[in-house]
C-alpha atoms as a PDB file:
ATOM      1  CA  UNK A   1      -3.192 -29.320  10.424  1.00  0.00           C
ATOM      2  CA  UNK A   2      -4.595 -25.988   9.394  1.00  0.00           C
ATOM      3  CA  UNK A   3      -8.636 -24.910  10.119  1.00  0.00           C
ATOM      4  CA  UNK A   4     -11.033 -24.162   7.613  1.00  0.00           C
ATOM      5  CA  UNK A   5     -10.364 -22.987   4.435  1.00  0.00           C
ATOM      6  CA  UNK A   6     -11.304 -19.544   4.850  1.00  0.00           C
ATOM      7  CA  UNK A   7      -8.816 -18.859   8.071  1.00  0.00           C
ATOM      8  CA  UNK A   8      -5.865 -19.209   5.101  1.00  0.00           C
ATOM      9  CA  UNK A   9      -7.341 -16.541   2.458  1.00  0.00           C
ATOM     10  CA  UNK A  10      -6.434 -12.839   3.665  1.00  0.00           C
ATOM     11  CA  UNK A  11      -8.919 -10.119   3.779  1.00  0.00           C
ATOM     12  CA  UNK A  12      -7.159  -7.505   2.572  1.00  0.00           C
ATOM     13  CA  UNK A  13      -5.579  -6.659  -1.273  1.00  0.00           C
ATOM     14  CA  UNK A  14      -3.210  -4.008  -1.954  1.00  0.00           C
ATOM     15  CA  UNK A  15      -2.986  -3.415  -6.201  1.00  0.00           C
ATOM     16  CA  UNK A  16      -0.320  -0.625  -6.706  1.00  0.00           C
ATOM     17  CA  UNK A  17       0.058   0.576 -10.451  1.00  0.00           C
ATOM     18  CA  UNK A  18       2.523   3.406 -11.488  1.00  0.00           C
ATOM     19  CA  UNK A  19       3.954   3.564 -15.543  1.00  0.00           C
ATOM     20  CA  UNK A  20       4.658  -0.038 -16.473  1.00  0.00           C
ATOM     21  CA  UNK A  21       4.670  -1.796 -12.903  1.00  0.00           C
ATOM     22  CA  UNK A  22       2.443  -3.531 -11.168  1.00  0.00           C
ATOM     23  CA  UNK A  23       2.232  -4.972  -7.542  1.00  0.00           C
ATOM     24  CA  UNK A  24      -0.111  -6.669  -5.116  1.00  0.00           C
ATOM     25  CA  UNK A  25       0.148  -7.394  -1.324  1.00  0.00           C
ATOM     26  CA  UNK A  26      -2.424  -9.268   1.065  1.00  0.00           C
ATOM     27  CA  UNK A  27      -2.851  -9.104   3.994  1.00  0.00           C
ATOM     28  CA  UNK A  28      -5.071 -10.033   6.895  1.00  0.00           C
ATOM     29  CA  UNK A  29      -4.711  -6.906   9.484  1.00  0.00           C
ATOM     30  CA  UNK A  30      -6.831  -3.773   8.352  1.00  0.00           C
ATOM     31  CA  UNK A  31      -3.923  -1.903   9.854  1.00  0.00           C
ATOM     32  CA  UNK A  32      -0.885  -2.973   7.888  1.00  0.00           C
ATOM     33  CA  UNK A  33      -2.627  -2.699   4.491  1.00  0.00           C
ATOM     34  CA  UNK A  34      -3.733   0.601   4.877  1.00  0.00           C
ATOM     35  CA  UNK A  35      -0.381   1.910   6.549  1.00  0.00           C
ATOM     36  CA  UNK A  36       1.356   0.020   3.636  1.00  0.00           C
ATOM     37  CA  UNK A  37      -1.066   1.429   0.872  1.00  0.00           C
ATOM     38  CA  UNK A  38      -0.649   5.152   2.841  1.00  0.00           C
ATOM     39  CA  UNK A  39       2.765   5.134   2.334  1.00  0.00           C
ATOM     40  CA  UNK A  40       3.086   3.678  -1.750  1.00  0.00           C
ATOM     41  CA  UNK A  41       0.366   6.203  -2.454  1.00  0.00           C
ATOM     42  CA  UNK A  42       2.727   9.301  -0.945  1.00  0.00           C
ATOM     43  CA  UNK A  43       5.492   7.719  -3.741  1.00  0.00           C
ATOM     44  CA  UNK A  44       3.495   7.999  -6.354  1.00  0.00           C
ATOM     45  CA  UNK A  45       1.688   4.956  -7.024  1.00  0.00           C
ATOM     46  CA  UNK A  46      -2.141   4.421  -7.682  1.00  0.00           C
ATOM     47  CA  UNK A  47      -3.323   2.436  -5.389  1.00  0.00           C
ATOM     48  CA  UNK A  48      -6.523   0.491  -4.336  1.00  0.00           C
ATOM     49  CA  UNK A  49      -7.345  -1.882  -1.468  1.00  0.00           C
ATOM     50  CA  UNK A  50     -10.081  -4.533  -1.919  1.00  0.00           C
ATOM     51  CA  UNK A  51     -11.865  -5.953   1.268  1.00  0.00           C
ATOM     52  CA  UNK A  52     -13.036  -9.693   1.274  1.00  0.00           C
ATOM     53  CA  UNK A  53     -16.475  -8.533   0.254  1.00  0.00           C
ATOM     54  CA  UNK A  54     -15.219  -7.108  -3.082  1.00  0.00           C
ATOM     55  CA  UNK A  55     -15.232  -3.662  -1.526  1.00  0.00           C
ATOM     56  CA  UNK A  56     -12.654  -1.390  -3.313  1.00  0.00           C
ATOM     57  CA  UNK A  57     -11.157   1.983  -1.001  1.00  0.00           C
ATOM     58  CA  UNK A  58      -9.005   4.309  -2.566  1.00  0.00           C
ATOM     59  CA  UNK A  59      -6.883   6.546  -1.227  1.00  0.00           C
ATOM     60  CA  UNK A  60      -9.428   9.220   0.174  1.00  0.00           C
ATOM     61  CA  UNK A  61     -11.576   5.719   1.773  1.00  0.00           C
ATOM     62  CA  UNK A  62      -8.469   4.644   3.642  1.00  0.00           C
ATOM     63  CA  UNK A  63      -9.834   5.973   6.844  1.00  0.00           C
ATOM     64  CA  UNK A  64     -13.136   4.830   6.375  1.00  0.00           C
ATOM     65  CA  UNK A  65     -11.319   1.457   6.142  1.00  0.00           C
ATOM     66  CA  UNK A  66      -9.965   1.987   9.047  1.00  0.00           C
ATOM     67  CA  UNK A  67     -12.988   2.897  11.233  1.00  0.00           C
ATOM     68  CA  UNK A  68     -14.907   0.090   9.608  1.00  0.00           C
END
């Protein structure tokens, strides 16, 4: 039996664009979304992160994501 419905929606989204392609992660640790976003960003891609308020970081923001 899982809790309420919030405890299954993640915090965290991960949109990484680059020519053509597209991809999205979520996840729910602060810490693997950023490290994950850190390391697409070094390849190349543009990439944002959204927080569960709507919030949108981009690469510069990462740390402020972090500290938050």
């Amino acid at each position: 039996m899982h809790g309420n419905a919030r405890g299954c929606a993640l915090a965290y989204k991960m949109i990484a664009e680059r020519d053509n392609e597209k991809c999205s992660f979520a996840r729910e640790s602060r810490l693997l979304i950023v490290a994950k976003a850190k390391v697409w960003a070094s390849e190349g891609w543009k990439v944002v992160i959204t927080d569960q308020d709507g919030k949108a970081y981009a690469p510069p923001d990462f740390d402020q994501l972090l500290a938050a």
